[in-house]
Protein backbone atom coordinates (compact mmCIF):
# COMPACT_ATOMS: atom_id res chain seq x y z
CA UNK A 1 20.74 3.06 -9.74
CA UNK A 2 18.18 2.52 -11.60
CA UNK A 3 14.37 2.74 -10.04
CA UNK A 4 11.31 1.23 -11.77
CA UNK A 5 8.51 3.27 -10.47
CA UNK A 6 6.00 1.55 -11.76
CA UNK A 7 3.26 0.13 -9.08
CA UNK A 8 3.78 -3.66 -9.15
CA UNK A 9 1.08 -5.71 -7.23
CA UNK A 10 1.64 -8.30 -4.59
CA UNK A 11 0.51 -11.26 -4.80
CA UNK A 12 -1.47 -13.05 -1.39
CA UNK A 13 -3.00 -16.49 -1.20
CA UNK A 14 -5.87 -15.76 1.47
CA UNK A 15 -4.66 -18.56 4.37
CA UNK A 16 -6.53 -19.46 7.90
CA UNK A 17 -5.39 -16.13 9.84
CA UNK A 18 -6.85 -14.10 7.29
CA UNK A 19 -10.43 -14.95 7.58
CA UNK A 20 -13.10 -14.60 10.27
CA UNK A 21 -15.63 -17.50 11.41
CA UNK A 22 -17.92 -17.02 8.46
CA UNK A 23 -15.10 -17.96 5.90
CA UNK A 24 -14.05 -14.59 4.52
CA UNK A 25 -11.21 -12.45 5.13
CA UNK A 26 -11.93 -10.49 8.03
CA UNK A 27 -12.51 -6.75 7.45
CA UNK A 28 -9.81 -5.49 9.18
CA UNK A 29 -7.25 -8.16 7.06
CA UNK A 30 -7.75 -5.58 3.94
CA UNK A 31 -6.08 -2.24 6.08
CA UNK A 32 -3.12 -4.61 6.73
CA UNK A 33 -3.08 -6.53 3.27
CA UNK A 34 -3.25 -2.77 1.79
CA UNK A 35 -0.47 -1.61 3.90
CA UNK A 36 1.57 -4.43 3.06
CA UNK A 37 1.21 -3.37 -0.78
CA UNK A 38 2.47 0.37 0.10
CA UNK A 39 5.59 -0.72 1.91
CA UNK A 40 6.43 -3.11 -0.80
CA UNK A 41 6.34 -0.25 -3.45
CA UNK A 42 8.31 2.09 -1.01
CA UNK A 43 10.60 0.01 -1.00
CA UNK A 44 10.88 -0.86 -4.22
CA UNK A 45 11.73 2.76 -4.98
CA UNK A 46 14.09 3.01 -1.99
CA UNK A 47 12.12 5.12 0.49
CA UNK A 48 10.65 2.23 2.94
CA UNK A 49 10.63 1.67 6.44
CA UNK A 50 14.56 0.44 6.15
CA UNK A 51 15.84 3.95 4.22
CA UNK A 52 13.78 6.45 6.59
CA UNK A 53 15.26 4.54 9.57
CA UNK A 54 18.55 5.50 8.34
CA UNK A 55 17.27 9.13 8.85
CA UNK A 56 15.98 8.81 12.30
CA UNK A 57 12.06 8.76 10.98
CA UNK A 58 9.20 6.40 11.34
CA UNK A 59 6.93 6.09 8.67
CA UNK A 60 3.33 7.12 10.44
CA UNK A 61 -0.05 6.82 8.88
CA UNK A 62 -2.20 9.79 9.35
CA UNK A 63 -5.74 8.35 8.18
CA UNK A 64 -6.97 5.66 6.53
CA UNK A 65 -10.09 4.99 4.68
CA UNK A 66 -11.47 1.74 3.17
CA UNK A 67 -14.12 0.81 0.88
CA UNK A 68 -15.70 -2.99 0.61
CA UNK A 69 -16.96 -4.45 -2.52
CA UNK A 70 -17.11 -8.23 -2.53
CA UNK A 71 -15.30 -10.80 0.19
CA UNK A 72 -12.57 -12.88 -0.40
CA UNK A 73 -12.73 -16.40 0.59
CA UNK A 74 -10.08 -19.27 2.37
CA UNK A 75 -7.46 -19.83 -0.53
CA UNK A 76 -8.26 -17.28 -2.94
CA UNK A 77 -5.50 -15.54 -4.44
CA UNK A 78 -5.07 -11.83 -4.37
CA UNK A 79 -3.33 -9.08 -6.20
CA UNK A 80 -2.54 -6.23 -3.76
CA UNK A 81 -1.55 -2.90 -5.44
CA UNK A 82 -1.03 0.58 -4.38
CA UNK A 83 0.25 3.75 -6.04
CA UNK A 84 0.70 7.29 -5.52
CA UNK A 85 -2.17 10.09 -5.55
CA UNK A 86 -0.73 13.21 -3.79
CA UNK A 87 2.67 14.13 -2.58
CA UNK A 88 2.27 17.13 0.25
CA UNK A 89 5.76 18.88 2.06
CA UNK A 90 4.65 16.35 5.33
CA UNK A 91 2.87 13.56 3.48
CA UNK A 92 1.80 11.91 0.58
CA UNK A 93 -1.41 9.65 -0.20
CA UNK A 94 -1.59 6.22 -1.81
CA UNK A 95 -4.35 4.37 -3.00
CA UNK A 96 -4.58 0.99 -2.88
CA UNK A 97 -7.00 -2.41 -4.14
CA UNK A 98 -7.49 -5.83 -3.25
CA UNK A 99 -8.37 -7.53 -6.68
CA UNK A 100 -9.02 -11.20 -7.05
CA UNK A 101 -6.88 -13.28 -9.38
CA UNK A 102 -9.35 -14.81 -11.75
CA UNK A 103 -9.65 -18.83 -10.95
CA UNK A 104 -10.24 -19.77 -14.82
CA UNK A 105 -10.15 -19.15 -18.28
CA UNK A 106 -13.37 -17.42 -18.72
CA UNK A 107 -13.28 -15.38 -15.25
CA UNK A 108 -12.49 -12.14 -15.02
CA UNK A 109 -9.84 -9.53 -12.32
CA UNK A 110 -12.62 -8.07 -9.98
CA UNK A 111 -11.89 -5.44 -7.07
CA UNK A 112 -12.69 -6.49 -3.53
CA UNK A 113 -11.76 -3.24 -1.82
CA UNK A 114 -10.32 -0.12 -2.18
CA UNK A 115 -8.51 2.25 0.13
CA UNK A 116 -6.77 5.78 0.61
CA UNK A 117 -3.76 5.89 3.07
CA UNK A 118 -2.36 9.14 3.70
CA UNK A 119 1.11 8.83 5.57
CA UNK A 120 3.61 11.09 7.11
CA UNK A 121 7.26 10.81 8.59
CA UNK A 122 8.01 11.35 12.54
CA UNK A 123 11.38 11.23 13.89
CA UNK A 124 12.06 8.21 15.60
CA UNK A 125 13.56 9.93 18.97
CA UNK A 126 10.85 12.05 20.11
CA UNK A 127 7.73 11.02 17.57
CA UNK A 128 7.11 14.83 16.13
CA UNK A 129 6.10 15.38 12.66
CA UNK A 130 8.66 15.82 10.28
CA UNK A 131 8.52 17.47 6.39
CA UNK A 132 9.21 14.66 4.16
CA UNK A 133 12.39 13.97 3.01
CA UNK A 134 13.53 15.32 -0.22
CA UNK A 135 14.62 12.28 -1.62
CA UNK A 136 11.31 10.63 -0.67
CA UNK A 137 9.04 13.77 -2.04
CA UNK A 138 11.11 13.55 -5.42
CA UNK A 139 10.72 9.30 -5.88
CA UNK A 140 6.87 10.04 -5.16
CA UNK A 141 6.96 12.90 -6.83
CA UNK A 142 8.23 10.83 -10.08
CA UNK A 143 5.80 7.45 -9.18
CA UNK A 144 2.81 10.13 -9.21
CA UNK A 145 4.08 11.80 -12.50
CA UNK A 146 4.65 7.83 -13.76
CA UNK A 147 1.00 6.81 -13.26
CA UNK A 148 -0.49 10.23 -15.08
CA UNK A 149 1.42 9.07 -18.09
C-alpha cells in the first residue's frame, strides 16, 4: 500500500452552526475545524480514530493551543490543514491553520488561525496512557521527515 504523506487541506464552506450572533465563526468553531483537519490526515496515512480502535486505543488530546488572526464570515470558504511537528514515544504534535480561500482573481490565501495539538493514545478499556504505536510513530515519523524536505 502505498501512503501519500503529504498534508492535504480540507476544504469547509463556513455554514449557520459555525458562526456566533455577530456573523463570524465562533471562536471555539476553529479547535473543532482544526481537529477535523488532523483526523483527516491520520487517516489518510492509516493511523486514525478507525485503525487505533482496532488496537483497543482512543486517540486523546493532551493540550491544545490556538492563535486568532482575522474572522471568518457566513459562507466563506476555508482550507483546513494540519501536519506533523514532533513525534514523542506517547505523543506527537500537529500544527494546524485555518486559511481563507481567496474570493477573486486579484485576492490573495490569508491565515485566520493557527494552532498546536499535541495528542496521545489511551487504551480504550480502562483510559491509561499508552506509548504510541509503532506503526503510528513510524507514519508520523515519515509525514514529519516529508514536510522537512
Amino acid at each position: 500500500m502505498t501512503t501519500d504523506l503529504a498534508p492535504a487541506a480540507v476544504r469547509h464552506r463556513v455554514e449557520h452552526v459555525d458562526i456566533d450572533a455577530s456573523g463570524v465563526v465562533h471562536f471555539a468553531r476553529h479547535a473543532t475545524l482544526l481537529e477535523t483537519a488532523a483526523l483527516a490526515h491520520l487517516d489518510r496515512i492509516g493511523t486514525g480514530i478507525d485503525a487505533l480502535a482496532r488496537l483497543g486505543l482512543d486517540l486523546v488530546v493532551v493540550d491544545l493551543r490556538m492563535r486568532y488572526h482575522a474572522p471568518a464570515r457566513f459562507r466563506d470558504h476555508l482550507d483546513l490543514a494540519a501536519d506533523v511537528l514532533h513525534v514523542g514515544a506517547a505523543s506527537f504534535r500537529l500544527s494546524g491553520t485555518i486559511t481563507l480561500v481567496p474570493s477573486g482573481p486579484e485576492a490573495e490565501p490569508r491565515a485566520l488561525s493557527t494552532g498546536v495539538f499535541v495528542f496521545g493514545v489511551a487504551g480504550r478499556a480502562c483510559g491509561t496512557a499508552r506509548p504510541l504505536p509503532e506503526k503510528l510513530r513510524t507514519l508520523l515519523k515519515e509525514c514529519r521527515r516529508h514536510a522537512d524536505i
